[in-house]
PDB file of N, CA and C in Angstrom:
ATOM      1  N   UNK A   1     -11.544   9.365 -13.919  1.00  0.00           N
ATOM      2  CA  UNK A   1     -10.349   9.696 -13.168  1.00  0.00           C
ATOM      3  C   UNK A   1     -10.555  11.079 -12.560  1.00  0.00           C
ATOM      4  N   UNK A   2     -10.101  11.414 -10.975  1.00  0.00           N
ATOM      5  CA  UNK A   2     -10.141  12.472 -10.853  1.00  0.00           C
ATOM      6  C   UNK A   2      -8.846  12.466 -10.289  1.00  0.00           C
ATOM      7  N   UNK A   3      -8.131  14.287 -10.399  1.00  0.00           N
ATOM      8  CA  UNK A   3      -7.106  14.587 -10.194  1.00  0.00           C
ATOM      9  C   UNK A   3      -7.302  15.761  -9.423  1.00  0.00           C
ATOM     10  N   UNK A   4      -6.845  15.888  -8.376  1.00  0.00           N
ATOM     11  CA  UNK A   4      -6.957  16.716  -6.841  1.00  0.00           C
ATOM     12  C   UNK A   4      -5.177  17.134  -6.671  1.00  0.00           C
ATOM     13  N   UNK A   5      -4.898  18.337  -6.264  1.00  0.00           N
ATOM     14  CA  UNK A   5      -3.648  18.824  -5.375  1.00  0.00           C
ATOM     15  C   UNK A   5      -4.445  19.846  -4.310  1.00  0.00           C
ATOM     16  N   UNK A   6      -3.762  20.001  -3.159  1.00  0.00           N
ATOM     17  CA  UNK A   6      -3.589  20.667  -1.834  1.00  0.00           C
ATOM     18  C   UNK A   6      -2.275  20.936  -1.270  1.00  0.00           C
ATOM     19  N   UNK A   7      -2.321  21.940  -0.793  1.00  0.00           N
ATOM     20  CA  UNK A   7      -1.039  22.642   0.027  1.00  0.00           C
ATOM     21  C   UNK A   7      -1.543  21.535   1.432  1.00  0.00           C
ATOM     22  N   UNK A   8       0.115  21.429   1.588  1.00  0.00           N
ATOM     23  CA  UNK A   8       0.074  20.427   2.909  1.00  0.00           C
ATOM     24  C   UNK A   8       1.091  21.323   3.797  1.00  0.00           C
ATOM     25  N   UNK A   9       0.581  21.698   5.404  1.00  0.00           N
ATOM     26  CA  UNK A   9       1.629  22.389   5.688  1.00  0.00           C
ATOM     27  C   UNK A   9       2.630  20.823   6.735  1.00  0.00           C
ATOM     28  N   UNK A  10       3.767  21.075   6.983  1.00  0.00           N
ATOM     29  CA  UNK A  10       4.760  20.714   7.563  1.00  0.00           C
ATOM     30  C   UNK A  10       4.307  20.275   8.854  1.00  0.00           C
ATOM     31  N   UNK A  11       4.622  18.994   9.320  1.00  0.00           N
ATOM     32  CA  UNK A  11       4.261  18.383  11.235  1.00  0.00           C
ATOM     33  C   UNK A  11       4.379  19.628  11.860  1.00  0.00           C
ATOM     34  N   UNK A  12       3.531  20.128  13.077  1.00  0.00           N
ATOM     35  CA  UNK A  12       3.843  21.014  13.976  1.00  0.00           C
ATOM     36  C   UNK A  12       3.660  22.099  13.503  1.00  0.00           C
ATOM     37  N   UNK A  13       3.046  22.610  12.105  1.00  0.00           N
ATOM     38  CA  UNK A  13       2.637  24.270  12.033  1.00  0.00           C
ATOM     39  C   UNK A  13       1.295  23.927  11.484  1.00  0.00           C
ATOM     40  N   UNK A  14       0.679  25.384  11.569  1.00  0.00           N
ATOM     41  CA  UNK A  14      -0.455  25.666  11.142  1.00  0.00           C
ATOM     42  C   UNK A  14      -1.050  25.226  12.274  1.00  0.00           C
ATOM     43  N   UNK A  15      -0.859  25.093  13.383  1.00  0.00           N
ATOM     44  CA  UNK A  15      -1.999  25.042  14.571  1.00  0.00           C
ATOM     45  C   UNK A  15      -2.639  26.593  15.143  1.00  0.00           C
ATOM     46  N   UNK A  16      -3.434  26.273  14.572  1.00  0.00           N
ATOM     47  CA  UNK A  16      -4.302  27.751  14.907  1.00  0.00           C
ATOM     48  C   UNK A  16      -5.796  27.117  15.978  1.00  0.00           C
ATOM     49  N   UNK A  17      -6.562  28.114  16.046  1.00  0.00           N
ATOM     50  CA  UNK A  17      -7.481  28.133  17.164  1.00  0.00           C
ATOM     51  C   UNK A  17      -8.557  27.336  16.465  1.00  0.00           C
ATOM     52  N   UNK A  18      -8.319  26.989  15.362  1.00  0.00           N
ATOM     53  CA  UNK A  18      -9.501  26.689  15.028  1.00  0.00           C
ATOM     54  C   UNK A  18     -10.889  27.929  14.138  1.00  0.00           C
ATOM     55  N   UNK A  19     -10.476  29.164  14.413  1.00  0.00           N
ATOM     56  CA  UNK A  19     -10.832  29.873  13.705  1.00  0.00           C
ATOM     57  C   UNK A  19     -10.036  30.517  12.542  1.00  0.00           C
ATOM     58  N   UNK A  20      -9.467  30.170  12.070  1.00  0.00           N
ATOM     59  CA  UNK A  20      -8.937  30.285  10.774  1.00  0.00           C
ATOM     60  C   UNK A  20      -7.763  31.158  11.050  1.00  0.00           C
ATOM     61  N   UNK A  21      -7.262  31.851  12.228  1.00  0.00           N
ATOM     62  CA  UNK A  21      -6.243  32.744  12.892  1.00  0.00           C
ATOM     63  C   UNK A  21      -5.134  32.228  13.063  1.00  0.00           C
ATOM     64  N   UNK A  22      -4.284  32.386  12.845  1.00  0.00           N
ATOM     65  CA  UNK A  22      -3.005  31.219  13.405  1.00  0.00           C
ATOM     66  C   UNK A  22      -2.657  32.545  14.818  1.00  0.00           C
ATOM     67  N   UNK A  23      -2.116  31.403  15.556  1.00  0.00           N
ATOM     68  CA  UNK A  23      -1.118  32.383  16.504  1.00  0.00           C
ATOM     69  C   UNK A  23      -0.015  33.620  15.843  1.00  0.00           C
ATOM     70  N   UNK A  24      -0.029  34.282  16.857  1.00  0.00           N
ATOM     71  CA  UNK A  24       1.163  35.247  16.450  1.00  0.00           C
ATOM     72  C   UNK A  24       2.412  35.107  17.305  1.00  0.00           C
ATOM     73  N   UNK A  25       2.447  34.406  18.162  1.00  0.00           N
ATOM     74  CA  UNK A  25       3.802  33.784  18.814  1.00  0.00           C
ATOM     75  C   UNK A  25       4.757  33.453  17.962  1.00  0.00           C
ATOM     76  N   UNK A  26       5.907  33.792  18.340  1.00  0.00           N
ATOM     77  CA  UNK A  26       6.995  33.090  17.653  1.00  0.00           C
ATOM     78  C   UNK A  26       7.260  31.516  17.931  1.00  0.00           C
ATOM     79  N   UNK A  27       7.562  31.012  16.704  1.00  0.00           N
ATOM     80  CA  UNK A  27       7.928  29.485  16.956  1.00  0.00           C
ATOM     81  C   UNK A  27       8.789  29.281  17.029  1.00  0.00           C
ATOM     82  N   UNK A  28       9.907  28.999  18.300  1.00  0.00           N
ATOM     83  CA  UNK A  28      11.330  28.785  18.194  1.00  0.00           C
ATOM     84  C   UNK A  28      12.241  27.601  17.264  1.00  0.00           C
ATOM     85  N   UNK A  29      10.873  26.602  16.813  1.00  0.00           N
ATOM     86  CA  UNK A  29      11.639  25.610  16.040  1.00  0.00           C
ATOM     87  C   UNK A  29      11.979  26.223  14.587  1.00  0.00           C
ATOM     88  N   UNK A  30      13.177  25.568  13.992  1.00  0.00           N
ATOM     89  CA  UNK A  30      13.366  25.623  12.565  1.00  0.00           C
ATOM     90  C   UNK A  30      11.882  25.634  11.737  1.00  0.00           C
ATOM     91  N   UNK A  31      11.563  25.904  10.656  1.00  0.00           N
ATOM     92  CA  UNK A  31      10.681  25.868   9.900  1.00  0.00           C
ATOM     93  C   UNK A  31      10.737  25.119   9.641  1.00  0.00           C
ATOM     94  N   UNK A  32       9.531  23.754   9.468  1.00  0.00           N
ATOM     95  CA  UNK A  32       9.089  22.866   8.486  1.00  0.00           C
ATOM     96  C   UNK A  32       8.968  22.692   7.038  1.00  0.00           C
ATOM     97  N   UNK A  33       9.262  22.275   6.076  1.00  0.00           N
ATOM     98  CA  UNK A  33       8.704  22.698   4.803  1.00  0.00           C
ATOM     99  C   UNK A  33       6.963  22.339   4.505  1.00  0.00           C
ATOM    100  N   UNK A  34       6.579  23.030   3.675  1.00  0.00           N
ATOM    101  CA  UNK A  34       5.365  22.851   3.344  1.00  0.00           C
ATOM    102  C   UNK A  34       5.565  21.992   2.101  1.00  0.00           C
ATOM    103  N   UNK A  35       4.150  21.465   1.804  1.00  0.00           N
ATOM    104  CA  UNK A  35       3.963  20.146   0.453  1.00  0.00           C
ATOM    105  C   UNK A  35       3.059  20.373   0.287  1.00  0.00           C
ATOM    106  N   UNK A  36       3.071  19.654  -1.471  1.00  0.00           N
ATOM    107  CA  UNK A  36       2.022  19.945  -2.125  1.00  0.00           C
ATOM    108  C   UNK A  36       1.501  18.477  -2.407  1.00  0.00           C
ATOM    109  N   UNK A  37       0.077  17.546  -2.052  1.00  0.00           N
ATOM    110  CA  UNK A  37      -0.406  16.761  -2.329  1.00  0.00           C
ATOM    111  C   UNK A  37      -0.712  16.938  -3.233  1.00  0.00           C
ATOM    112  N   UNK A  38      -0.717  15.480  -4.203  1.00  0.00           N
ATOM    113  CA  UNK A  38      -1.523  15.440  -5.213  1.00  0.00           C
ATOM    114  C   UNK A  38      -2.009  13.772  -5.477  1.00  0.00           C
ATOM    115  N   UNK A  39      -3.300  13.962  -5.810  1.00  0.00           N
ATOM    116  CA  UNK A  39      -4.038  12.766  -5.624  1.00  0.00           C
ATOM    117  C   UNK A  39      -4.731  11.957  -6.780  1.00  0.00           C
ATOM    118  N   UNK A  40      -4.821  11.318  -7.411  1.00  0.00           N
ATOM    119  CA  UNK A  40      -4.771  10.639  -8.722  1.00  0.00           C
ATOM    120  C   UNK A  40      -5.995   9.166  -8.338  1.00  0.00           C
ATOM    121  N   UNK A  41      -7.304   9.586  -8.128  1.00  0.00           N
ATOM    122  CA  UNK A  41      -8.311   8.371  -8.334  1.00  0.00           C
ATOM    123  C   UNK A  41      -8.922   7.810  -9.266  1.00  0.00           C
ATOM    124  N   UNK A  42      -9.277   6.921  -9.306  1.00  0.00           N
ATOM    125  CA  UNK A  42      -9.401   5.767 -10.598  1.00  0.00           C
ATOM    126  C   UNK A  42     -10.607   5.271 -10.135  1.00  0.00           C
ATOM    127  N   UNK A  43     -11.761   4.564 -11.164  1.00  0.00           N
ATOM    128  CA  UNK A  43     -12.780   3.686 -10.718  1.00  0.00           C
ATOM    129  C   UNK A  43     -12.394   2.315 -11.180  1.00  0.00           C
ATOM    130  N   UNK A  44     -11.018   2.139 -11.470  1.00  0.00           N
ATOM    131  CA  UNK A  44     -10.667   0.623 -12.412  1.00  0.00           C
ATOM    132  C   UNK A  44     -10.731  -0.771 -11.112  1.00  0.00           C
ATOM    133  N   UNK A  45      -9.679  -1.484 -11.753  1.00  0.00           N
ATOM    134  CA  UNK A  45      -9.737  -2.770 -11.074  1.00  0.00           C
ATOM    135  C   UNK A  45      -9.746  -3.091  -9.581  1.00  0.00           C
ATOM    136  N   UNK A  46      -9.087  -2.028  -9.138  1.00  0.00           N
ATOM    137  CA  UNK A  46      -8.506  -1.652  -7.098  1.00  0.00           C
ATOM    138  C   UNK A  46      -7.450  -2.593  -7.682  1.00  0.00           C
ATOM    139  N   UNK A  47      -7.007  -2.584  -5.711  1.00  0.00           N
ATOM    140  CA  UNK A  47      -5.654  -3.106  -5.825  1.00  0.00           C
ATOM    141  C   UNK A  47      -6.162  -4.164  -4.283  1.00  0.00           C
ATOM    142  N   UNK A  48      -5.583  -5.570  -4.313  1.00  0.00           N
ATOM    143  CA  UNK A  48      -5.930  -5.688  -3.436  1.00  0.00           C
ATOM    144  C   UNK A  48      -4.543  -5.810  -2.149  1.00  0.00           C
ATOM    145  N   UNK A  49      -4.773  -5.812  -0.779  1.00  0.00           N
ATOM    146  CA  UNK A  49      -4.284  -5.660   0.183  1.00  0.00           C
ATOM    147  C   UNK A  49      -2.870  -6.108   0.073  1.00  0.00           C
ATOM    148  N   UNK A  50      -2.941  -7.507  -0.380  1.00  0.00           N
ATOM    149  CA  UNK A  50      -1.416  -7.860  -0.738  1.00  0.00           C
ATOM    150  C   UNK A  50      -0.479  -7.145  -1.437  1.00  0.00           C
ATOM    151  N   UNK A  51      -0.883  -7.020  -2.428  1.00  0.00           N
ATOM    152  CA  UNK A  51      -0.605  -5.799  -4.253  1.00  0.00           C
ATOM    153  C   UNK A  51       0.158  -4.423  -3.624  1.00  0.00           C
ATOM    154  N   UNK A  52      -0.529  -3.986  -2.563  1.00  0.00           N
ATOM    155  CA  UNK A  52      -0.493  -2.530  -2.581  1.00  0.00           C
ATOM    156  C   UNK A  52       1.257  -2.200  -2.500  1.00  0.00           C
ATOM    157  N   UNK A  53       1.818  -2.822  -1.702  1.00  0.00           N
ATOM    158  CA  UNK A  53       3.508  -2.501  -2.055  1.00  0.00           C
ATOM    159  C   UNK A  53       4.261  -3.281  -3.208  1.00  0.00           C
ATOM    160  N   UNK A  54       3.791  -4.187  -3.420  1.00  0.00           N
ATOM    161  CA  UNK A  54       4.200  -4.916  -4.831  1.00  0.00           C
ATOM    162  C   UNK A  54       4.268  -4.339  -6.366  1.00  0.00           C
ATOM    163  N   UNK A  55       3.134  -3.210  -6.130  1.00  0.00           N
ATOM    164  CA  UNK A  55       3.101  -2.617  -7.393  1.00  0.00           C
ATOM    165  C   UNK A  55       4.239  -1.214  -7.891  1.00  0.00           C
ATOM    166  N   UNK A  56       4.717  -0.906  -6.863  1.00  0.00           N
ATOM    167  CA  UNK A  56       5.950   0.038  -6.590  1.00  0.00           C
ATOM    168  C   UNK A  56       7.372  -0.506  -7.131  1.00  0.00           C
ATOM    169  N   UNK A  57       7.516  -2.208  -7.730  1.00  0.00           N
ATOM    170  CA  UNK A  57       8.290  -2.731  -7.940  1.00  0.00           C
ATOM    171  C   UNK A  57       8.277  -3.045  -9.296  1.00  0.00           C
ATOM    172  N   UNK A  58       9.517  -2.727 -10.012  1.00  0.00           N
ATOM    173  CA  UNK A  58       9.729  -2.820 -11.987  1.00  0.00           C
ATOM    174  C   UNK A  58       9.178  -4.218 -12.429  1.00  0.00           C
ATOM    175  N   UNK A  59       8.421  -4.141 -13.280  1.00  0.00           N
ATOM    176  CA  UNK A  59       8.033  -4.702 -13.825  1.00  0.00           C
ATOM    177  C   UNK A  59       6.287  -5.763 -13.399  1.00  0.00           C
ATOM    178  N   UNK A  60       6.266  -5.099 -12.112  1.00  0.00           N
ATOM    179  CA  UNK A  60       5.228  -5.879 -11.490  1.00  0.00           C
ATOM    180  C   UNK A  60       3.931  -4.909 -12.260  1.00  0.00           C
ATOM    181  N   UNK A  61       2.733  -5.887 -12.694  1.00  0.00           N
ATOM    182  CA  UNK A  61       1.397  -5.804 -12.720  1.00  0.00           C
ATOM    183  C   UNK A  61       0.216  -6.134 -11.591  1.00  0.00           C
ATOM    184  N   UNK A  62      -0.674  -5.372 -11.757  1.00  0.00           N
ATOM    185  CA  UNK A  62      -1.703  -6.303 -10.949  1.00  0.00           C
ATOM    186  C   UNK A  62      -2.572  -6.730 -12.057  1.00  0.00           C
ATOM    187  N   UNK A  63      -3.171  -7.965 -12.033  1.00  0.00           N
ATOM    188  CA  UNK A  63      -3.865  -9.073 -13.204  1.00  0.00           C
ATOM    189  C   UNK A  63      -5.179  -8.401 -12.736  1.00  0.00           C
ATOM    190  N   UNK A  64      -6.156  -8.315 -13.897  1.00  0.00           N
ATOM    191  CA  UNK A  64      -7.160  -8.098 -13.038  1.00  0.00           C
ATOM    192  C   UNK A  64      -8.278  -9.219 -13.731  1.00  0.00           C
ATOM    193  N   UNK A  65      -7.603 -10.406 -13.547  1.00  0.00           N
ATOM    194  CA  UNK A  65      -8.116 -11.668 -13.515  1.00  0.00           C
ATOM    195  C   UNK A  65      -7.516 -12.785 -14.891  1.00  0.00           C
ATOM    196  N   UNK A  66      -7.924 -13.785 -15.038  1.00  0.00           N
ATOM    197  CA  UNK A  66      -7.516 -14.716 -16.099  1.00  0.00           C
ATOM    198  C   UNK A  66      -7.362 -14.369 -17.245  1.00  0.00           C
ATOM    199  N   UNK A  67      -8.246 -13.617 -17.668  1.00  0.00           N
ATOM    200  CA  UNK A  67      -7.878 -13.159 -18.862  1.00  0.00           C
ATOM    201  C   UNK A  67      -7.547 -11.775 -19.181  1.00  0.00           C
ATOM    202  N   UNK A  68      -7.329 -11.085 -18.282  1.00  0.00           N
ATOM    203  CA  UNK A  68      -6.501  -9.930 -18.176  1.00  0.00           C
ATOM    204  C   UNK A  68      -5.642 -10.059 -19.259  1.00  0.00           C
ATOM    205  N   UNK A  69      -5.310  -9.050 -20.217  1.00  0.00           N
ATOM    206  CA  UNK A  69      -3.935  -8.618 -20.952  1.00  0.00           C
ATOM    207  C   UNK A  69      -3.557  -7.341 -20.995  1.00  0.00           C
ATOM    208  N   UNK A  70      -2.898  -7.289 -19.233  1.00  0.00           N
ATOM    209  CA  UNK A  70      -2.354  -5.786 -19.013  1.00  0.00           C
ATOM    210  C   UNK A  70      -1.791  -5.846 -20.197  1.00  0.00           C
ATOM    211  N   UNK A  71      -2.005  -3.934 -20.851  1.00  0.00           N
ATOM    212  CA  UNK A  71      -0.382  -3.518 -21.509  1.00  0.00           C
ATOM    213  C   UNK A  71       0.630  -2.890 -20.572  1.00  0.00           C
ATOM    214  N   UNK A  72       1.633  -2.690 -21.052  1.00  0.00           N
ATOM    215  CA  UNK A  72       2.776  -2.529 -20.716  1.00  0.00           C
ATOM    216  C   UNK A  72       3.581  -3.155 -20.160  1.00  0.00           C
ATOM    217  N   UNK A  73       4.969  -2.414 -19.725  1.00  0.00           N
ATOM    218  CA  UNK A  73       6.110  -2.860 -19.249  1.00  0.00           C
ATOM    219  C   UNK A  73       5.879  -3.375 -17.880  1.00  0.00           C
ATOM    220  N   UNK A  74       5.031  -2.723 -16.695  1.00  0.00           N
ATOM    221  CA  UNK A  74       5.084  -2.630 -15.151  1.00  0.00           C
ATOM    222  C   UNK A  74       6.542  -1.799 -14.902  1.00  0.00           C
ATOM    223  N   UNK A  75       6.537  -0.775 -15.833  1.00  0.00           N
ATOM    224  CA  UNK A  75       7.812   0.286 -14.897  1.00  0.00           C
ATOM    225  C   UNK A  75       6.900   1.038 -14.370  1.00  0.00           C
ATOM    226  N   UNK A  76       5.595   1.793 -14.968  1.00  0.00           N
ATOM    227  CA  UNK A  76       5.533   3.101 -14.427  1.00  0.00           C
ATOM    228  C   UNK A  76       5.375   3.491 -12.971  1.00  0.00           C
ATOM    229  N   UNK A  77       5.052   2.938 -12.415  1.00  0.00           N
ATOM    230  CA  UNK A  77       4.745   3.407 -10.747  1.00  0.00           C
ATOM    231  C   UNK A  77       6.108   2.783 -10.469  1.00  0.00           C
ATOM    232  N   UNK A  78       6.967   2.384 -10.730  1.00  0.00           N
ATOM    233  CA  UNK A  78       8.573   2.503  -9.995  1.00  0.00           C
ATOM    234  C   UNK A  78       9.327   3.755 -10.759  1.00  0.00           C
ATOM    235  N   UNK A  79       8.996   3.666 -12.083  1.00  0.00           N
ATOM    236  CA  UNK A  79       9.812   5.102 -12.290  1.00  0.00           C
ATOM    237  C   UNK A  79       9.319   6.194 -11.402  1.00  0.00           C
ATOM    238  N   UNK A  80       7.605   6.298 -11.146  1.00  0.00           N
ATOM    239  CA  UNK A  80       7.179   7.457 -10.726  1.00  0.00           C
ATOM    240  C   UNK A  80       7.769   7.403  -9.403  1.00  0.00           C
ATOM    241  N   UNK A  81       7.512   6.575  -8.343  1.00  0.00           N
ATOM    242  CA  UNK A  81       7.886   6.342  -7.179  1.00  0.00           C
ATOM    243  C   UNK A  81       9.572   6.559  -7.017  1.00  0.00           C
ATOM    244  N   UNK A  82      10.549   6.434  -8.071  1.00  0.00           N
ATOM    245  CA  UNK A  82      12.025   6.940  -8.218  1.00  0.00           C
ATOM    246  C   UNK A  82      11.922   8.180  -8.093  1.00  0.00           C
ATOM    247  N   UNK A  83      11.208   9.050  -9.002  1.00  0.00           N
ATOM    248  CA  UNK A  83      10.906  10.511  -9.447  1.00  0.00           C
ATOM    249  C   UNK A  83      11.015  11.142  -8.579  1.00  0.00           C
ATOM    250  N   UNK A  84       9.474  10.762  -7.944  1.00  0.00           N
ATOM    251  CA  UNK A  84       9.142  11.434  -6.512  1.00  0.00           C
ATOM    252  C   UNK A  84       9.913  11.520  -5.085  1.00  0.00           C
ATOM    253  N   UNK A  85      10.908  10.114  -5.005  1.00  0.00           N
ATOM    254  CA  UNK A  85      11.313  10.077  -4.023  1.00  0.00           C
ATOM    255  C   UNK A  85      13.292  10.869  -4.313  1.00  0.00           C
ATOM    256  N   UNK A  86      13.393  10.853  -5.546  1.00  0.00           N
ATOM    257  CA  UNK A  86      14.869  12.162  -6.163  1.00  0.00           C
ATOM    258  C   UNK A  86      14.125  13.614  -5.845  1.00  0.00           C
ATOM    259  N   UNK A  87      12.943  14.081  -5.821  1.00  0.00           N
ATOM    260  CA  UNK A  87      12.357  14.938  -5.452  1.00  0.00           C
ATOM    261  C   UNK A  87      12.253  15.526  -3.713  1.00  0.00           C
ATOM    262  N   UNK A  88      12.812  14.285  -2.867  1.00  0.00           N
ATOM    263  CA  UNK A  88      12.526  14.266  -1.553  1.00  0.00           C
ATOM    264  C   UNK A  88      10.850  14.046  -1.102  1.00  0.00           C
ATOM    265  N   UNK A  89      10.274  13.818  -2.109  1.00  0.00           N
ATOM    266  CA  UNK A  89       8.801  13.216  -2.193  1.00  0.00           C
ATOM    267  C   UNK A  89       8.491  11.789  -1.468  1.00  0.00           C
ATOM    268  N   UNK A  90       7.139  11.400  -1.476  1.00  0.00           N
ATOM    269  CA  UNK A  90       6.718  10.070  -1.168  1.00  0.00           C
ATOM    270  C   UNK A  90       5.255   9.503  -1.947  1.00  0.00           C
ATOM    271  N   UNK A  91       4.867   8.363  -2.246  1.00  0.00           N
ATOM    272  CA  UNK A  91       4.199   7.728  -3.268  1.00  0.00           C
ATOM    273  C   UNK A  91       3.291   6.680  -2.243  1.00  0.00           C
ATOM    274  N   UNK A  92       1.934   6.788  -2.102  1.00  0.00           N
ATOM    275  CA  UNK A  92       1.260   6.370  -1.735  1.00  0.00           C
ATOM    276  C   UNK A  92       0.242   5.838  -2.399  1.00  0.00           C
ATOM    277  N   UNK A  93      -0.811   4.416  -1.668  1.00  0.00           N
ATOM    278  CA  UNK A  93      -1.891   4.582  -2.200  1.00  0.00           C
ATOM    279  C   UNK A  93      -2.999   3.473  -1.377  1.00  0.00           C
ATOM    280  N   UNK A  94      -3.978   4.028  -1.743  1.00  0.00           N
ATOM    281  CA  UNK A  94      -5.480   3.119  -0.853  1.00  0.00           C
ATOM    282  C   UNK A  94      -6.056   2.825  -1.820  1.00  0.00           C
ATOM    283  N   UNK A  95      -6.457   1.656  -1.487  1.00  0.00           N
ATOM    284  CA  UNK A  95      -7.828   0.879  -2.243  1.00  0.00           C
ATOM    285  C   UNK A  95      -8.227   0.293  -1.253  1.00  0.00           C
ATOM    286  N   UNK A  96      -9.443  -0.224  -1.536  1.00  0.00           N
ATOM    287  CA  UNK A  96     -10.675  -0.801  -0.277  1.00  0.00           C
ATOM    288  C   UNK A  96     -10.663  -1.799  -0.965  1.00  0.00           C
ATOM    289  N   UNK A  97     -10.017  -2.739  -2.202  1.00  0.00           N
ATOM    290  CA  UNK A  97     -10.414  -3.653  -2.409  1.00  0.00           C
ATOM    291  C   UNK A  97     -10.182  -3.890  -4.356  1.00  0.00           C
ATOM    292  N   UNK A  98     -10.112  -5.013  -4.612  1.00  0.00           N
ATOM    293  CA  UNK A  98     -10.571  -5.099  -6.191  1.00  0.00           C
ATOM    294  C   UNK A  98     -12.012  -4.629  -6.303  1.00  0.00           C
ATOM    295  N   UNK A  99     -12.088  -4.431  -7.725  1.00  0.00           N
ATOM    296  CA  UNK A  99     -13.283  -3.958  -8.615  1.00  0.00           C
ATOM    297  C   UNK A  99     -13.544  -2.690  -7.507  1.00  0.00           C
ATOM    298  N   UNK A 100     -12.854  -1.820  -6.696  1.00  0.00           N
ATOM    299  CA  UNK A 100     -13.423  -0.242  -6.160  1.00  0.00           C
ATOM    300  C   UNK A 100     -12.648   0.302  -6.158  1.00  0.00           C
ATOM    301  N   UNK A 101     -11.837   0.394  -7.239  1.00  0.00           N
ATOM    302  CA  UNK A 101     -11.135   1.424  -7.600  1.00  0.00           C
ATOM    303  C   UNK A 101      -9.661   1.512  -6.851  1.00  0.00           C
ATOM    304  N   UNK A 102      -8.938   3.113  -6.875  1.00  0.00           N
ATOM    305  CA  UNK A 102      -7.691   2.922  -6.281  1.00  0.00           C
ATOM    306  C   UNK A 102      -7.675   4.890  -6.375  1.00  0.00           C
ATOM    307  N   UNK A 103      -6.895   5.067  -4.986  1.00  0.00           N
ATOM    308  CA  UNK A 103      -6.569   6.382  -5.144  1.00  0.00           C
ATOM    309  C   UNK A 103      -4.879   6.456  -5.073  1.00  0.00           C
ATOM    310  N   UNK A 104      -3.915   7.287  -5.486  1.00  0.00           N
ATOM    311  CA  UNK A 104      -2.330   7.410  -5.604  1.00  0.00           C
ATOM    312  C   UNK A 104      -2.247   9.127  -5.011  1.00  0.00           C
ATOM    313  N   UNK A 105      -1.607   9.019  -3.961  1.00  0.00           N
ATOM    314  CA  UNK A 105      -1.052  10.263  -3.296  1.00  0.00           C
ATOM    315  C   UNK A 105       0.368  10.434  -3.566  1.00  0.00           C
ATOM    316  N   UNK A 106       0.471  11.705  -4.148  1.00  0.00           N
ATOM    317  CA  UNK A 106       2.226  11.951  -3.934  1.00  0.00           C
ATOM    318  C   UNK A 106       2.536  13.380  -3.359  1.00  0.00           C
ATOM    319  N   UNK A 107       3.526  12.958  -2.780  1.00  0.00           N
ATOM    320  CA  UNK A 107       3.717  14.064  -1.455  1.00  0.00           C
ATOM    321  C   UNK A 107       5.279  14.764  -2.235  1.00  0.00           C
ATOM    322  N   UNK A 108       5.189  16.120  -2.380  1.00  0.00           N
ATOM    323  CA  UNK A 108       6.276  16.869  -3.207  1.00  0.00           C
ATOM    324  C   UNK A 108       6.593  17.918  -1.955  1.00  0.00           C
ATOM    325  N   UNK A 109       7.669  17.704  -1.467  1.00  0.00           N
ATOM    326  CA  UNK A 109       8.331  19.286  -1.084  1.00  0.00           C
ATOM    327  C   UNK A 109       7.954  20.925  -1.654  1.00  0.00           C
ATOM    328  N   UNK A 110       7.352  21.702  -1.482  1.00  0.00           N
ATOM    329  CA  UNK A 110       7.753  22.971  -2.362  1.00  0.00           C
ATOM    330  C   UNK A 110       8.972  23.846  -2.141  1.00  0.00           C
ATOM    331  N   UNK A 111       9.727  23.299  -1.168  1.00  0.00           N
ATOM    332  CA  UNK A 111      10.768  23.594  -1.297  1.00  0.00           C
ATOM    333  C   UNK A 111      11.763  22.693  -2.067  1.00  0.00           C
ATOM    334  N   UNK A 112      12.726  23.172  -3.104  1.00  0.00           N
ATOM    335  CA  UNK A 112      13.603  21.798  -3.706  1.00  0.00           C
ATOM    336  C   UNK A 112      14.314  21.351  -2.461  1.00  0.00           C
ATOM    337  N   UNK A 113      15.171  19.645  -2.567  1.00  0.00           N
ATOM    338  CA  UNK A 113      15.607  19.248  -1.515  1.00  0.00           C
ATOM    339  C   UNK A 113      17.126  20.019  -1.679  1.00  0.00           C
ATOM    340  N   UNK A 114      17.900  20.074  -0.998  1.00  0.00           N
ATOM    341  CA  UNK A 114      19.645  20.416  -0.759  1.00  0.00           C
ATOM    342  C   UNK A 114      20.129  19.398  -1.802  1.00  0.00           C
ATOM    343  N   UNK A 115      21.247  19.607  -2.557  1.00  0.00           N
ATOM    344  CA  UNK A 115      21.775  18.655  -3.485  1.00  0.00           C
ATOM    345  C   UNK A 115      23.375  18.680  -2.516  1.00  0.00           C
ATOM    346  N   UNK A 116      23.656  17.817  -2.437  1.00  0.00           N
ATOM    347  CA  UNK A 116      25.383  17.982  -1.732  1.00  0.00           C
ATOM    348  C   UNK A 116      26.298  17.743  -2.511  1.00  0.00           C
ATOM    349  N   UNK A 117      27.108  18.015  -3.019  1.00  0.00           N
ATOM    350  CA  UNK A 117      28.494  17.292  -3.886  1.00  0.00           C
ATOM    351  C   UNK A 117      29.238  16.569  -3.578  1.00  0.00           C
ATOM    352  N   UNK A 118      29.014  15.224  -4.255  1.00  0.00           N
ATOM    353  CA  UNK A 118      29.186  14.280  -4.295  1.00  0.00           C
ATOM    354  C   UNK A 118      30.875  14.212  -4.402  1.00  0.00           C
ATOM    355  N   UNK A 119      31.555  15.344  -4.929  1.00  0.00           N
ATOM    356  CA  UNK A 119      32.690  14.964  -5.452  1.00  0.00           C
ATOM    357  C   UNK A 119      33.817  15.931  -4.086  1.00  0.00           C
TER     358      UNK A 119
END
């Protein structure tokens, strides 16, 4: 398993020259928030093409064949995918296929989101 995070900046900033300089212009738009990726790869079963949004759903498994005996419930990637998205986050993921593995991106605000009152 490897586990990777990166600062992600916001659509529309961080355009610099290409030499590592950003402009010094002012940007008249509101600020974007910046995010923090984080990336979660596996060498296990993959996921295949169909699977890939199915597995975001309670209680769903992917089999990784006849005699497969997943453990567990099939909550965790819907709780996580709840988590992330009460976070103002988002839950991704690629695989190229069964038996090559699977990578899981989750996209976090570093700013917290606005809470409004409800009441």
């Amino acid at each position: 398993i490897t586990v990777q995070a990166r600062l992600v900046e916001g659509e529309g900033r961080g355009q610099g020259s290409g030499t590592g300089v950003r402009q010094l212009t002012p940007d008249p738009r509101p600020p974007v928030p910046a995010f923090i990726e984080i990336s979660v790869e596996d060498s296990g079963i993959g996921i295949s093409a169909d699977d890939r949004e199915l597995i975001f759903a309670p209680f769903m498994q992917v089999k990784g064949g006849l005699t497969d005996k997943t453990p567990g419930t099939g909550l965790g990637l819907a709780l996580t995918k709840e988590f992330v998205a009460l976070h103002g986050g988002q839950i991704r993921v690629e695989s190229e296929g069964l038996e090559k593995g699977s990578r899981f991106y989750v996209l976090l605000p570093i700013e917290a989101p606005v809470c409004r009152n409800q009441g």
